[in-house]
N, C-alpha and C. Protein backbone atom coordinates (compact mmCIF):
# COMPACT_ATOMS: atom_id res chain seq x y z
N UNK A 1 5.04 16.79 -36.74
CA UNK A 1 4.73 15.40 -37.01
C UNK A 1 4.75 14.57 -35.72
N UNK A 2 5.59 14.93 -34.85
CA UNK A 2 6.05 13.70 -33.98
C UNK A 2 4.01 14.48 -33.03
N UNK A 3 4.03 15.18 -32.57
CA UNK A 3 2.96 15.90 -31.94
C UNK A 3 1.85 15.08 -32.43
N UNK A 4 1.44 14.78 -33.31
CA UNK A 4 0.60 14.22 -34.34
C UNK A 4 0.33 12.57 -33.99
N UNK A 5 1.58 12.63 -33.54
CA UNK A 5 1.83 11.05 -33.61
C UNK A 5 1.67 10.57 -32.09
N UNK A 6 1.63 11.85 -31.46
CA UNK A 6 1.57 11.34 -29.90
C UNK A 6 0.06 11.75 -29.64
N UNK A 7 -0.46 12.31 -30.59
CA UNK A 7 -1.79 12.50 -30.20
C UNK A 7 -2.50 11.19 -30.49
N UNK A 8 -1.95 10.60 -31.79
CA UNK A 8 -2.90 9.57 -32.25
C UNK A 8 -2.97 8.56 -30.91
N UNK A 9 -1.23 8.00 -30.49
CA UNK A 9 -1.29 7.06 -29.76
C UNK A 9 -2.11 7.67 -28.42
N UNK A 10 -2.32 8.72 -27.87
CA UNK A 10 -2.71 8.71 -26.46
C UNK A 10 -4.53 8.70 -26.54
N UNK A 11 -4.82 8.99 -27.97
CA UNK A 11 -6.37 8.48 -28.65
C UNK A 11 -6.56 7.13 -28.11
N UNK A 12 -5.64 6.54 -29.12
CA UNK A 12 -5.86 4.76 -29.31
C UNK A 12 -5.95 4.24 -27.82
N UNK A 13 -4.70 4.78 -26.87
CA UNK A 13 -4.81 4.59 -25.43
C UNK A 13 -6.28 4.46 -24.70
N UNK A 14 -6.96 6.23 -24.97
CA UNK A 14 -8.11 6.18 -24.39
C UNK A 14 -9.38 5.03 -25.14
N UNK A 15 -9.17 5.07 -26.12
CA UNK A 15 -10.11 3.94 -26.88
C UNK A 15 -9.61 2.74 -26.25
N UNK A 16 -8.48 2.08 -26.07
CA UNK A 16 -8.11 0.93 -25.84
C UNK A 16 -8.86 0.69 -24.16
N UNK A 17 -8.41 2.10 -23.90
CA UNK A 17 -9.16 1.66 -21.95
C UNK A 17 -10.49 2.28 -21.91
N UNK A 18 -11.06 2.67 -22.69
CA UNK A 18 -12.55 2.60 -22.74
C UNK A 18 -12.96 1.02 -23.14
N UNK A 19 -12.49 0.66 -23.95
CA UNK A 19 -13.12 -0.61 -24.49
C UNK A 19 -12.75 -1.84 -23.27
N UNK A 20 -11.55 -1.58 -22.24
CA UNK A 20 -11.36 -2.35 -21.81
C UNK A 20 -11.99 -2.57 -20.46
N UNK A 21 -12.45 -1.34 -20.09
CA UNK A 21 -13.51 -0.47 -19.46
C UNK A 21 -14.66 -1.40 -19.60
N UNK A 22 -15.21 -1.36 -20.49
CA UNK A 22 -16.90 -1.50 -20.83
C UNK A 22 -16.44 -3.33 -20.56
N UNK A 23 -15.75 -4.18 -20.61
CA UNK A 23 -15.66 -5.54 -20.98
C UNK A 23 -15.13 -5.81 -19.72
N UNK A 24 -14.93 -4.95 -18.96
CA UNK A 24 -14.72 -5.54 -17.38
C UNK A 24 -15.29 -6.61 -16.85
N UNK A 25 -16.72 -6.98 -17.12
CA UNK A 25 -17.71 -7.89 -16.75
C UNK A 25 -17.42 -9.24 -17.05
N UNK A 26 -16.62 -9.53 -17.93
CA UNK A 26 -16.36 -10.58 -18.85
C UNK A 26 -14.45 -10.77 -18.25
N UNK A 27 -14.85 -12.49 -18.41
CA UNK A 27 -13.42 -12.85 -17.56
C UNK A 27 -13.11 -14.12 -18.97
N UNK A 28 -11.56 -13.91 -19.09
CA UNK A 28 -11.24 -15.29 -20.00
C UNK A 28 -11.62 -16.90 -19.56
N UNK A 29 -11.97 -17.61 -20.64
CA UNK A 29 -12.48 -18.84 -20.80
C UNK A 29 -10.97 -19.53 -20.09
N UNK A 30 -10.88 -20.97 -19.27
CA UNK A 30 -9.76 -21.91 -19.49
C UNK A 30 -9.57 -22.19 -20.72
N UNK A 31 -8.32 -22.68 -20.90
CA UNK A 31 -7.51 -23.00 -22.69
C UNK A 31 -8.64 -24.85 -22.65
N UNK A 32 -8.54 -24.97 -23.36
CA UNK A 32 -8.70 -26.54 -23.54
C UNK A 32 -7.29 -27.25 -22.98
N UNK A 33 -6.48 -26.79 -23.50
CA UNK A 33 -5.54 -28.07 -22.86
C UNK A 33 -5.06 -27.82 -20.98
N UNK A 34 -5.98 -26.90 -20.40
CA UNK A 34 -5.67 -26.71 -18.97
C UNK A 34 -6.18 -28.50 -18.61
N UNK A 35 -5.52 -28.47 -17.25
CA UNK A 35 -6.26 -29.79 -16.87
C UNK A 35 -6.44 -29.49 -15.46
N UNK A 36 -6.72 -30.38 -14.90
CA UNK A 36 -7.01 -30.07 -12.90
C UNK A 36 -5.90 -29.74 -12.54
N UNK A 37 -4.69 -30.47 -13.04
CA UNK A 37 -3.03 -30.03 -12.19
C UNK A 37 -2.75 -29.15 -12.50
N UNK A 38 -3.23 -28.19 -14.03
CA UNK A 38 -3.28 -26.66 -13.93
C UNK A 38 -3.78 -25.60 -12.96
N UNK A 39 -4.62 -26.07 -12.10
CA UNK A 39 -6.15 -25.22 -11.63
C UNK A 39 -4.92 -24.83 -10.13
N UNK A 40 -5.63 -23.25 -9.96
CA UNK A 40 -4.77 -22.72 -9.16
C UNK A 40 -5.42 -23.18 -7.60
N UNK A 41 -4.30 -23.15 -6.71
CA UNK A 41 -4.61 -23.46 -5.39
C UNK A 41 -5.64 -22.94 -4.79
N UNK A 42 -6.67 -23.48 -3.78
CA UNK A 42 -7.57 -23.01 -2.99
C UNK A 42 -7.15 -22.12 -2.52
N UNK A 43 -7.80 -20.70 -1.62
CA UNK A 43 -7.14 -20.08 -0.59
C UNK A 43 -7.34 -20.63 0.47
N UNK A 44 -6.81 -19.89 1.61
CA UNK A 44 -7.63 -19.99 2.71
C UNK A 44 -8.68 -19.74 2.83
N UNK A 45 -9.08 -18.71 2.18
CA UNK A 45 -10.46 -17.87 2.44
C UNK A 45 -11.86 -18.79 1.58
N UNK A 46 -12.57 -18.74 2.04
CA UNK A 46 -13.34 -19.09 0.80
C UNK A 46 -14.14 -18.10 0.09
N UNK A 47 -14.11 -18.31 -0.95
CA UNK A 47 -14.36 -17.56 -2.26
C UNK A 47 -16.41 -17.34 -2.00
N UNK A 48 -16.87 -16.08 -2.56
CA UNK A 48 -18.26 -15.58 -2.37
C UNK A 48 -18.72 -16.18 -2.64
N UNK A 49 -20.29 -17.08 -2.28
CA UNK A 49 -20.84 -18.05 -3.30
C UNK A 49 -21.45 -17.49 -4.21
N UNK A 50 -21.36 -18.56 -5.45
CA UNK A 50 -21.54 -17.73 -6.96
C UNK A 50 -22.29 -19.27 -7.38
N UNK A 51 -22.99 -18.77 -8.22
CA UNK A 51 -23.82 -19.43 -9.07
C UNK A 51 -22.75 -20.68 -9.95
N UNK A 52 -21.66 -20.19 -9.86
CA UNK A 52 -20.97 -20.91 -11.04
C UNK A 52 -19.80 -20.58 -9.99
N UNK A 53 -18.93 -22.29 -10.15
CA UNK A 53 -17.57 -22.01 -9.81
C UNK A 53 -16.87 -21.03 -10.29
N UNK A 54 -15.66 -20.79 -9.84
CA UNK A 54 -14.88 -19.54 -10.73
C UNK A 54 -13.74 -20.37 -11.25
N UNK A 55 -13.95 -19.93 -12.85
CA UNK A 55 -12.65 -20.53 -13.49
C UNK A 55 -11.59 -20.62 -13.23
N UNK A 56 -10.57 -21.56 -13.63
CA UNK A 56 -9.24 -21.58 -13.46
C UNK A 56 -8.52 -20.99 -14.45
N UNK A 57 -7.77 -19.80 -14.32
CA UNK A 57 -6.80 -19.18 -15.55
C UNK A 57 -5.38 -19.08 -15.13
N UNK A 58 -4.88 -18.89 -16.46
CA UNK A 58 -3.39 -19.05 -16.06
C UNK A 58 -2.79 -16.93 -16.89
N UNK A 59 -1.85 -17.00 -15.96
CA UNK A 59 -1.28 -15.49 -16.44
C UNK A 59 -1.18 -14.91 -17.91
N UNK A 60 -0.94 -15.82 -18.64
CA UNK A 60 -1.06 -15.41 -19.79
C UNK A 60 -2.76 -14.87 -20.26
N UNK A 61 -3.85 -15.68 -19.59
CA UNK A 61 -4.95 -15.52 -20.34
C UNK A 61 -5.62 -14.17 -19.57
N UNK A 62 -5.18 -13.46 -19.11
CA UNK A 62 -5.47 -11.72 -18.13
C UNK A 62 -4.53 -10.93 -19.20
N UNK A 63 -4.97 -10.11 -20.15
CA UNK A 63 -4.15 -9.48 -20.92
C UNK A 63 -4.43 -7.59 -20.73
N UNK A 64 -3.59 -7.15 -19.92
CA UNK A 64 -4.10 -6.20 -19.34
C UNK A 64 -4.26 -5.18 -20.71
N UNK A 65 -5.03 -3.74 -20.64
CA UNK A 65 -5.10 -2.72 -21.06
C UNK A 65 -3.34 -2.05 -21.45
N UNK A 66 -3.19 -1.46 -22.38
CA UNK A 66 -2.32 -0.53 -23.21
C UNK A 66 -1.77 0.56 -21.64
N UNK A 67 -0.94 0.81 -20.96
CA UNK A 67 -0.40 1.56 -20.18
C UNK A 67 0.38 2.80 -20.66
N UNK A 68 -0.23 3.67 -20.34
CA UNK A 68 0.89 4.99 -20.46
C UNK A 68 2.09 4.83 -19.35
N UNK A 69 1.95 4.73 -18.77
CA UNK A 69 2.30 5.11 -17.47
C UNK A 69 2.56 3.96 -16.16
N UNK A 70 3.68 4.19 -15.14
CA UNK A 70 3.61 2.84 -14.77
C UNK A 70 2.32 2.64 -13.46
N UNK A 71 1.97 4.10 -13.20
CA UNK A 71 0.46 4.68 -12.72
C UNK A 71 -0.46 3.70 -12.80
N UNK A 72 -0.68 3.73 -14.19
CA UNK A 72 -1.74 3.14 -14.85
C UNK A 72 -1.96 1.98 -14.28
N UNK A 73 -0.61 0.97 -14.76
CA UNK A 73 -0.24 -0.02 -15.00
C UNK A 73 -0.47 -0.79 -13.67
N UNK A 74 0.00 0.32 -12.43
CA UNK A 74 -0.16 -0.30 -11.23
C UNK A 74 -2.02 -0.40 -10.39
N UNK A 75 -2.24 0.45 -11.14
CA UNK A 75 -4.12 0.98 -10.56
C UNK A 75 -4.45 -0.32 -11.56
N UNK A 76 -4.32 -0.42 -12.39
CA UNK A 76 -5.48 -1.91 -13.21
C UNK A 76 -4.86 -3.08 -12.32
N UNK A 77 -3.49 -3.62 -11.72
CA UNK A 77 -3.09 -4.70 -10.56
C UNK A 77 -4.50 -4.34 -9.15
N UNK A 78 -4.38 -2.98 -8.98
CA UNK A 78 -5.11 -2.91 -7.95
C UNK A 78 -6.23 -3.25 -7.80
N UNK A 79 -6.54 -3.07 -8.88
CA UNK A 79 -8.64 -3.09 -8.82
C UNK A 79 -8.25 -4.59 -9.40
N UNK A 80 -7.49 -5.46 -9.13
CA UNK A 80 -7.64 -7.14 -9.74
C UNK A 80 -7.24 -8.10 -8.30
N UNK A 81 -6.96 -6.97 -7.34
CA UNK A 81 -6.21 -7.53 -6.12
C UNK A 81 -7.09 -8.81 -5.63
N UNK A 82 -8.64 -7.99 -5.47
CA UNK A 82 -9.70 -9.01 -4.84
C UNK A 82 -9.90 -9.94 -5.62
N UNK A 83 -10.16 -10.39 -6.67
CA UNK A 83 -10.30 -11.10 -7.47
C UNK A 83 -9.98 -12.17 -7.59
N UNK A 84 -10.38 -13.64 -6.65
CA UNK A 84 -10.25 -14.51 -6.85
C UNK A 84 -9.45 -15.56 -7.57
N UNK A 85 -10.11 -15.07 -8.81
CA UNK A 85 -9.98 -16.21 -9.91
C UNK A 85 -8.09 -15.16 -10.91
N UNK A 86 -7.82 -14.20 -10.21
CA UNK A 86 -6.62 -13.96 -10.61
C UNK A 86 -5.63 -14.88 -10.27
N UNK A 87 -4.99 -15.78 -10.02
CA UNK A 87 -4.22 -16.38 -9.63
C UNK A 87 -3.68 -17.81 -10.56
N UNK A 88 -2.51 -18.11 -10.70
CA UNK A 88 -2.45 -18.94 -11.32
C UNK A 88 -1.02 -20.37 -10.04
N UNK A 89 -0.93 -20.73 -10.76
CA UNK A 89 0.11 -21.72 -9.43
C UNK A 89 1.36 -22.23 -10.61
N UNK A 90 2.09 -22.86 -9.45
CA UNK A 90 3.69 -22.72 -10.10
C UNK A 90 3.84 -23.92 -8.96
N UNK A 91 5.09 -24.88 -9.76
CA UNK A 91 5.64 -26.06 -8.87
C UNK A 91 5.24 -26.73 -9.17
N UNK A 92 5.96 -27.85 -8.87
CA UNK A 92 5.28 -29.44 -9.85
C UNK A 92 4.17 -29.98 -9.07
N UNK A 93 3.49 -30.98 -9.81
CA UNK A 93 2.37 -31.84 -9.08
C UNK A 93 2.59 -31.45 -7.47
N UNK A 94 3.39 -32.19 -6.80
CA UNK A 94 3.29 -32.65 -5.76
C UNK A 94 3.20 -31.55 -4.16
N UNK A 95 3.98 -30.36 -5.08
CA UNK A 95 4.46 -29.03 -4.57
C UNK A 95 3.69 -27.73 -5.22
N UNK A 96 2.58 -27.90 -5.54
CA UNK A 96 1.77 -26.40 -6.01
C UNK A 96 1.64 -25.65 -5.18
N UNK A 97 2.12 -24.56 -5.76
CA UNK A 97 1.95 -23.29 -4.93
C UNK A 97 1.05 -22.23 -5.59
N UNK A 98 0.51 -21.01 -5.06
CA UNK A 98 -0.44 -19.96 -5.50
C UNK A 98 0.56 -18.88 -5.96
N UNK A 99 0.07 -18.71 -7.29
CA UNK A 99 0.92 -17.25 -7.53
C UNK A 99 -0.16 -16.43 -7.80
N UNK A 100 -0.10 -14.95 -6.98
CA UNK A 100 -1.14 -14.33 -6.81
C UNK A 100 -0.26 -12.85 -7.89
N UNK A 101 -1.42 -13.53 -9.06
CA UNK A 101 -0.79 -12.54 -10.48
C UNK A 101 -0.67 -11.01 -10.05
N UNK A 102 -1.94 -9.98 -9.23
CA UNK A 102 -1.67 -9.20 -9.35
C UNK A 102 -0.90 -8.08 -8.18
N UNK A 103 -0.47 -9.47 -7.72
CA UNK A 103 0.62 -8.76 -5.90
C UNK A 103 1.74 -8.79 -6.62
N UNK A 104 2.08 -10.10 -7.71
CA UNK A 104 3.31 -10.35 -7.81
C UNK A 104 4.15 -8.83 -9.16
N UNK A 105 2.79 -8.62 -9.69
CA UNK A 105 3.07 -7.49 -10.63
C UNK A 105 3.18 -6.11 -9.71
N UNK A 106 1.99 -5.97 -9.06
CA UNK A 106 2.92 -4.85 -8.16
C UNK A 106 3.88 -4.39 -7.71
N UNK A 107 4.37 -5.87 -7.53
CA UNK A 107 5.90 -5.97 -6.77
C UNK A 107 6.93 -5.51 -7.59
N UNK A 108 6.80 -5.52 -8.86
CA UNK A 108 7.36 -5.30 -9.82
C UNK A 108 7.93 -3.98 -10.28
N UNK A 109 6.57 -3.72 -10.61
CA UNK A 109 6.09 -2.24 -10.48
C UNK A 109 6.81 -1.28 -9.67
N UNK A 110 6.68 -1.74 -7.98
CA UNK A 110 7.50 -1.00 -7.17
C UNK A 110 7.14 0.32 -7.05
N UNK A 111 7.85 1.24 -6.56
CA UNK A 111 7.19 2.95 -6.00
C UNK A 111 6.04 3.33 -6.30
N UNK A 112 6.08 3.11 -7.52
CA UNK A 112 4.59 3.85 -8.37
C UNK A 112 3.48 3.22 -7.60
N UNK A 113 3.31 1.87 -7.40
CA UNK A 113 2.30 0.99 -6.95
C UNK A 113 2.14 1.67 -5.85
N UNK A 114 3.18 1.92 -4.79
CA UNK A 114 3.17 2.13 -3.28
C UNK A 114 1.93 2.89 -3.07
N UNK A 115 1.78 4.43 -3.31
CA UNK A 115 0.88 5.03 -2.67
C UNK A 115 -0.71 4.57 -3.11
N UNK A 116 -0.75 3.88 -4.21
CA UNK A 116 -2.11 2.89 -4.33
C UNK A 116 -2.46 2.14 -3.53
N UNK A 117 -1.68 1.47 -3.07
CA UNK A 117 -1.73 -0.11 -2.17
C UNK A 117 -1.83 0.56 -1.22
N UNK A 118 -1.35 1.35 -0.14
CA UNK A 118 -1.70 2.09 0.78
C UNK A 118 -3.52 3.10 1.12
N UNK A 119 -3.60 3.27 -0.23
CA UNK A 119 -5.06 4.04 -0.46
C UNK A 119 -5.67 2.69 -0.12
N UNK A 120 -5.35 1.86 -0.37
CA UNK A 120 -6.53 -0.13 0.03
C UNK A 120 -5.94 -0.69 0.93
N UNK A 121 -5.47 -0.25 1.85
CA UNK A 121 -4.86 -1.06 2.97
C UNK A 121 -6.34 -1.53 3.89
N UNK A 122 -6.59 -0.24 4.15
CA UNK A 122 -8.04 -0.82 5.04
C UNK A 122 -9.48 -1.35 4.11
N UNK A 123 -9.20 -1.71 3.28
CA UNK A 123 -10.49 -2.59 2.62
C UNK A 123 -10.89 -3.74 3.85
N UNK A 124 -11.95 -3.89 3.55
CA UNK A 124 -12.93 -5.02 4.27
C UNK A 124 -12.91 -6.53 4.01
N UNK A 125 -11.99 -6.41 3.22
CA UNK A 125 -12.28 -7.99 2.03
C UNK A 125 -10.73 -8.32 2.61
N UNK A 126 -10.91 -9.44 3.32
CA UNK A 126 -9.75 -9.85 4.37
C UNK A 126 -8.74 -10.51 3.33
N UNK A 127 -9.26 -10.93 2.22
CA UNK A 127 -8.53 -11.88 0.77
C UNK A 127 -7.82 -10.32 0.47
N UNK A 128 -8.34 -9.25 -0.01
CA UNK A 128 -8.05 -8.36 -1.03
C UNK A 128 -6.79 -7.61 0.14
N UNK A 129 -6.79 -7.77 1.25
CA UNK A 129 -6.12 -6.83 2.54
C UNK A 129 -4.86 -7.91 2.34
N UNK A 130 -4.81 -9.10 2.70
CA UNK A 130 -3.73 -9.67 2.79
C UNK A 130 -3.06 -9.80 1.47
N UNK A 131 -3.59 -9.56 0.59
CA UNK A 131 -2.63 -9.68 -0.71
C UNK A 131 -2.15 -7.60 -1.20
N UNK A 132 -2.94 -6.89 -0.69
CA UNK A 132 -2.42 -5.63 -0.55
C UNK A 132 -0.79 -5.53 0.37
N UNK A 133 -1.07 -6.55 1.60
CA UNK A 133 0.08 -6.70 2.02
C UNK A 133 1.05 -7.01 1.64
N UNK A 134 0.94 -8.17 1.28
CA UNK A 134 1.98 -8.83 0.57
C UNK A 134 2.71 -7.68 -0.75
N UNK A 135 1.82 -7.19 -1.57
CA UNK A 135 2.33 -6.48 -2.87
C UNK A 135 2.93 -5.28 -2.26
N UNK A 136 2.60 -4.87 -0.68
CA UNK A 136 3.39 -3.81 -0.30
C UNK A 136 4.75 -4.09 0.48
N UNK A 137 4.52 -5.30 0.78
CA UNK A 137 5.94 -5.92 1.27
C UNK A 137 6.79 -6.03 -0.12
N UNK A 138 6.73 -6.61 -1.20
CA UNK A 138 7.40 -6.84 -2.32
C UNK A 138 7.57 -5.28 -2.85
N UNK A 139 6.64 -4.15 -3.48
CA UNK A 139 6.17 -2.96 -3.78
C UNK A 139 7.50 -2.28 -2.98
N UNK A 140 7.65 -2.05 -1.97
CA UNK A 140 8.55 -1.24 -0.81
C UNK A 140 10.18 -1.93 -1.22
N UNK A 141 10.36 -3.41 -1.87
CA UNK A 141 11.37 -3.40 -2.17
C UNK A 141 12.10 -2.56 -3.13
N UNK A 142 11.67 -2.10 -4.27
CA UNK A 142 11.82 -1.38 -5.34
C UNK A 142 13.48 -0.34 -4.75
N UNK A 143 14.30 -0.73 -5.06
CA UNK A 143 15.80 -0.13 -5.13
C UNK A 143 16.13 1.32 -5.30
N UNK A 144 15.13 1.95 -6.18
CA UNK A 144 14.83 3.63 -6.31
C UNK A 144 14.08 4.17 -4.71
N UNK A 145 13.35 3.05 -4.13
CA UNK A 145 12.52 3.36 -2.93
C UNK A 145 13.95 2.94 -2.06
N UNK A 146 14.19 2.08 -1.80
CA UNK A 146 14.92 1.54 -0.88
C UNK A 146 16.00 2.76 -0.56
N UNK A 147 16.78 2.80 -1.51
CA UNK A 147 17.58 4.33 -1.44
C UNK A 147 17.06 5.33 -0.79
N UNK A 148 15.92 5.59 -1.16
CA UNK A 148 14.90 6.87 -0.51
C UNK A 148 15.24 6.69 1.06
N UNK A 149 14.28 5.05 1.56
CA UNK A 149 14.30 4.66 3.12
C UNK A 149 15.40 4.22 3.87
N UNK A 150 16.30 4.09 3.23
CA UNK A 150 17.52 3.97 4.10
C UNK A 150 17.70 2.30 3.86
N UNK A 151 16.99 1.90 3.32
CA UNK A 151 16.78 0.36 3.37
C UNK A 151 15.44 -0.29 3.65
N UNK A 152 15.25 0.68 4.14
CA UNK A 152 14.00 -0.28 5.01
C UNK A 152 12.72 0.17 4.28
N UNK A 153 11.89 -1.41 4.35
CA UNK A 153 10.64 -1.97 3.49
C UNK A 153 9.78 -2.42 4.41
N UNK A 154 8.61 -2.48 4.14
CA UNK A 154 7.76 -3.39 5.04
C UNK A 154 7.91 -4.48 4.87
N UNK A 155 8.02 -4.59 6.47
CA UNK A 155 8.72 -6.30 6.48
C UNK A 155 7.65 -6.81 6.92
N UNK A 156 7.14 -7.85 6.90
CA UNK A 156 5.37 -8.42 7.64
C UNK A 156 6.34 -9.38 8.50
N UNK A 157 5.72 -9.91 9.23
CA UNK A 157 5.69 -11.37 9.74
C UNK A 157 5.50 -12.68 9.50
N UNK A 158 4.47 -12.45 9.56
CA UNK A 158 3.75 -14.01 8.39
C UNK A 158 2.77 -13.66 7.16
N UNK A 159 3.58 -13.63 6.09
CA UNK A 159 2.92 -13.24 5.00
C UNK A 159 1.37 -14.38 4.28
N UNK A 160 0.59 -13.78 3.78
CA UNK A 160 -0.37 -14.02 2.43
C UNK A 160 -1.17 -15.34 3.90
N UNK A 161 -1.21 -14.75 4.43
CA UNK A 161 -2.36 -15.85 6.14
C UNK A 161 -2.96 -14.25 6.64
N UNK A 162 -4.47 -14.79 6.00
CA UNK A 162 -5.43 -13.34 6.36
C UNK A 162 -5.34 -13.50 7.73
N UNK A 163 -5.22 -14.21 8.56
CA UNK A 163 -5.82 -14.16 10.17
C UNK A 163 -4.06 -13.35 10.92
N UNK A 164 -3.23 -12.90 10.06
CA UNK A 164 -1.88 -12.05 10.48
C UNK A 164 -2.58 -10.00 9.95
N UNK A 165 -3.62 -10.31 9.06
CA UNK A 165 -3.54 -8.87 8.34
C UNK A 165 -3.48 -8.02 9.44
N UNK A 166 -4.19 -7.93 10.67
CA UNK A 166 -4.13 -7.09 11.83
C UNK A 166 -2.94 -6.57 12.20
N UNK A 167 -1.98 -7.55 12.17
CA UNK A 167 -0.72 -7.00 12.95
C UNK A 167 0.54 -6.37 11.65
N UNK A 168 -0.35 -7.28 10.54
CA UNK A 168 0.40 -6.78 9.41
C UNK A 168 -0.22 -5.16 9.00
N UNK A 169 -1.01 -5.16 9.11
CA UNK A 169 -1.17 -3.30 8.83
C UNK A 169 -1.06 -2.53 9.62
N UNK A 170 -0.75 -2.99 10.54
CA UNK A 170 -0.07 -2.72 11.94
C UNK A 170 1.50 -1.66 11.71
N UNK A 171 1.95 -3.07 11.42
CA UNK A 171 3.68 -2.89 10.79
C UNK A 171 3.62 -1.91 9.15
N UNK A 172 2.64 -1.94 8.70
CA UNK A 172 2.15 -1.57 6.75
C UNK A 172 2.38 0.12 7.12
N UNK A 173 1.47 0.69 8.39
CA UNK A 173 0.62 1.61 8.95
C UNK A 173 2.29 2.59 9.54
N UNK A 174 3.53 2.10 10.29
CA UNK A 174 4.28 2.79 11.07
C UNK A 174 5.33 2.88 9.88
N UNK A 175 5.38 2.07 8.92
CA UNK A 175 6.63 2.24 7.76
C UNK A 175 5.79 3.48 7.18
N UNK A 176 4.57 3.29 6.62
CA UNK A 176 4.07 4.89 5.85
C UNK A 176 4.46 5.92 6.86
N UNK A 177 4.00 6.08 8.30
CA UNK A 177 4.15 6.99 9.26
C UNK A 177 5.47 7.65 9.13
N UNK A 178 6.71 6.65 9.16
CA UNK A 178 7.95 6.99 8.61
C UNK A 178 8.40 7.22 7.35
N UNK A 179 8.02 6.56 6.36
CA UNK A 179 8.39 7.32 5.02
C UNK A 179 7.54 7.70 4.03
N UNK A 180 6.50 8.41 4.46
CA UNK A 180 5.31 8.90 3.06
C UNK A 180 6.20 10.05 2.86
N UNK A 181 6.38 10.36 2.94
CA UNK A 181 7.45 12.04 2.55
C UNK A 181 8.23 11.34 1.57
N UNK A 182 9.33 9.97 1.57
CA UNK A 182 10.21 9.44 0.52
C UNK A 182 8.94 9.21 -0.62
N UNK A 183 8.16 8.33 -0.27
CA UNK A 183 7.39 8.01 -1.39
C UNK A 183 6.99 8.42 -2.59
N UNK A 184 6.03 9.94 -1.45
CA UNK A 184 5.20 10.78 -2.76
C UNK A 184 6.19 12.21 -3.01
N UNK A 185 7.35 12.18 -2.91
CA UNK A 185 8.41 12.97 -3.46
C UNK A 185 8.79 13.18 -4.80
């Protein structure tokens, strides 16, 4: 029975990320009650020109795919890294800040994420590189990793400022050199 039961769910899984698969194209609407003091911070960078501004969403309205695995969980953050319009902001009126939804879930995530974020370190997309950074600076904190390295995480310099990514994959580039052996162990 239980066999039965793990077959159904790892079905529903693949149905759930096929379907979520095919609807990739399609991004959530703003709520009605968002207003401008909702709308997430500019970057630095500016965003591709597009026919249409890119909406403002808030974390709740990105409802990721069904996860087996924290694998999974960390590869759907990845492929959302570049993505603009992921971001939502935090802090009152006067003090908004950018929360960049899918660095901050990486971070979370921790080990598992690591050797992903490393596979995109050298992307071209100077937005998608500096927030790889960042989720590998947070990512490398993870306490099961930390144990592994003795302590030590990638530390950047000046974080989530694309015009640092150089020296930051710099520093990204000599922590793997030293601990890919802890990582993929």
């Amino acid at each position: 029975m239980q066999r039965s039961a793990l077959y159904l769910r790892v079905v529903g899984v693949g149905v759930s990320l096929l379907l979520a698969g095919c609807a990739g194209g399609q991004h959530p609407s703003p709520t009605p009650s968002q207003t401008a003091a909702d709308a997430p911070l500019a970057s630095s960078q500016p965003a591709p020109a597009a026919t249409t501004a890119p909406e403002a969403v808030t974390a709740s309205d990105w409802v990721p795919p069904l996860f087996i695995s924290p694998e999974e969980e960390a590869s759907y953050y990845v492929s959302r890294l570049a993505d603009r319009r992921f971001v939502t902001s935090y802090g009152d009126r006067d003090s908004r800040r950018p929360w960049y939804i899918a660095a901050e879930q990486l971070g979370e995530i921790g080990l598992p994420a690591v050797p992903l974020l490393f596979a995109r370190l050298n992307t071209s997309d100077a937005y998608e590189q500096m927030l790889v950074l960042y989720a590998l600076q947070l990512a490398t904190q993870d306490p099961q990793l930390m144990v592994r390295t003795g302590g030590d995480y990638v530390q950047l310099g000046v974080v989530l400022d694309p015009t640092h990514n150089a020296e930051n994959v710099a520093s990204a580039q000599q922590w793997w050199q030293q601990h890919a052996e802890q990582v993929t162990r």
